[in-house]
Protein backbone atom coordinates (compact mmCIF):
# COMPACT_ATOMS: atom_id res chain seq x y z
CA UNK A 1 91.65 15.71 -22.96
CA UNK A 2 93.10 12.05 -23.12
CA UNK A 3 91.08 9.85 -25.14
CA UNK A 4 91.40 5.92 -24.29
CA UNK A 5 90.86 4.12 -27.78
CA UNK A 6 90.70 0.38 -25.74
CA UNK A 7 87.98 1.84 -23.89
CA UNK A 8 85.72 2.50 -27.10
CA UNK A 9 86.77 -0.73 -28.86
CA UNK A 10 85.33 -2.51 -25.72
CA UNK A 11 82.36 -0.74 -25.75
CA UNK A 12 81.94 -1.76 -29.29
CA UNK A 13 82.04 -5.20 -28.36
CA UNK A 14 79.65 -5.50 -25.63
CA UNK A 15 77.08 -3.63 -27.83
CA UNK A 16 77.58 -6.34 -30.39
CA UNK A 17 77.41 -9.15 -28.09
CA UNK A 18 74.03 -7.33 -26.89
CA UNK A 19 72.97 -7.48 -30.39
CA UNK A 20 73.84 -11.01 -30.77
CA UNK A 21 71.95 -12.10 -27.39
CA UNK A 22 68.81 -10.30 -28.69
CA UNK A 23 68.92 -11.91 -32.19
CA UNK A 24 69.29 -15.16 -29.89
CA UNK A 25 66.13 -14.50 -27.56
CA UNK A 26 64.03 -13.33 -30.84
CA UNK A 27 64.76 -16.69 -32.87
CA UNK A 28 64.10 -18.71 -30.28
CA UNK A 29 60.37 -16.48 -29.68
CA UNK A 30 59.81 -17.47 -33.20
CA UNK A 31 59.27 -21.10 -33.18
CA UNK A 32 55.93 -22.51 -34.11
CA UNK A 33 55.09 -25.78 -32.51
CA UNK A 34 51.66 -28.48 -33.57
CA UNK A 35 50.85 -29.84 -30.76
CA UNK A 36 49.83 -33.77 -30.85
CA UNK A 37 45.90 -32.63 -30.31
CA UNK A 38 46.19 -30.52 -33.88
CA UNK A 39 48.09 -33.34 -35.51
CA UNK A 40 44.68 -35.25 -34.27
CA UNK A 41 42.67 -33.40 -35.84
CA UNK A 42 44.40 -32.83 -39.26
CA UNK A 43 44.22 -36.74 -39.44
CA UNK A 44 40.42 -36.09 -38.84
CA UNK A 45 39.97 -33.95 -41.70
CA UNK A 46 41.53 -36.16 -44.27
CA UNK A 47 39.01 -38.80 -42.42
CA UNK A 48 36.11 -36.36 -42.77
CA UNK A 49 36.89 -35.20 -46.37
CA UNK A 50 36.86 -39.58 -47.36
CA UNK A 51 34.04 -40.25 -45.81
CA UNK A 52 32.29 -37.11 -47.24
CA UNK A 53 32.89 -38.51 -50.65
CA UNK A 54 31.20 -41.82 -49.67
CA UNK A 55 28.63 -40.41 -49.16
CA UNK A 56 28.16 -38.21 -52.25
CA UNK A 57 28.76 -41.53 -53.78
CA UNK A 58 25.85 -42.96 -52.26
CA UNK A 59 23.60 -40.23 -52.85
CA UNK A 60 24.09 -40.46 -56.41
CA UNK A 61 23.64 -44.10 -56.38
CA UNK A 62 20.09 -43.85 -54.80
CA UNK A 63 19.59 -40.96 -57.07
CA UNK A 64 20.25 -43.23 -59.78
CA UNK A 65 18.02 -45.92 -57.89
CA UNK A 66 21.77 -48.24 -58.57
CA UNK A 67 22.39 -48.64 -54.61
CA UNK A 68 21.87 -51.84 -53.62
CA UNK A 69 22.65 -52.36 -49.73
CA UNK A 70 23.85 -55.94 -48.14
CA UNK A 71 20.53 -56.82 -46.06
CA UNK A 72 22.96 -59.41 -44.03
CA UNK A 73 25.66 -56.83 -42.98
CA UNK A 74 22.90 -54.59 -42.10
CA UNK A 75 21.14 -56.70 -40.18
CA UNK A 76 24.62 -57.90 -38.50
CA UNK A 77 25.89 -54.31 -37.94
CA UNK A 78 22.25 -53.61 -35.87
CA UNK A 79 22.72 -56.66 -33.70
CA UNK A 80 26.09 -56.22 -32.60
CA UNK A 81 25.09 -52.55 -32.04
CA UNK A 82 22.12 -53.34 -29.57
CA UNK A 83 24.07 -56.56 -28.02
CA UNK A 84 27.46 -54.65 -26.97
């Protein structure tokens, strides 16, 4: 029996470059991507979390009976709200 060394050597090297083309395709399967909408709404919960201490703010003011609102930009607030 004659036994062709080139023959296994090349056989080597296709099975590595089959390796290599897997490792390829599973690195590029493992990318993680935020898409703009998420980005959105991460904005929106450092928005949500600000405005939720405003208001704990103001709670403990009238608790404290220390809030004291601005009649005028109340007042101005509801008439640009009903005249839009």
């Amino acid at each position: 029996m004659k036994i062709n060394p080139m023959h296994s050597v090349q056989a080597y090297k296709s099975q590595q470059n089959v390796q290599r083309q897997q490792q390829e395709i599973v690195k590029k399967a493992d990318q993680l991507e935020i898409s703009a909408q998420a980005k959105e709404l991460a904005k929106a919960r450092e928005f949500t979390e600000a405005r939720e201490q405003k208001v704990q703010e103001l709670k403990a003011q009238v608790q404290n009976g220390t809030y004291k609102p601005d009649l005028n930009e109340t007042a101005r607030k509801m008439y640009d709200y009903w005249n839009k």
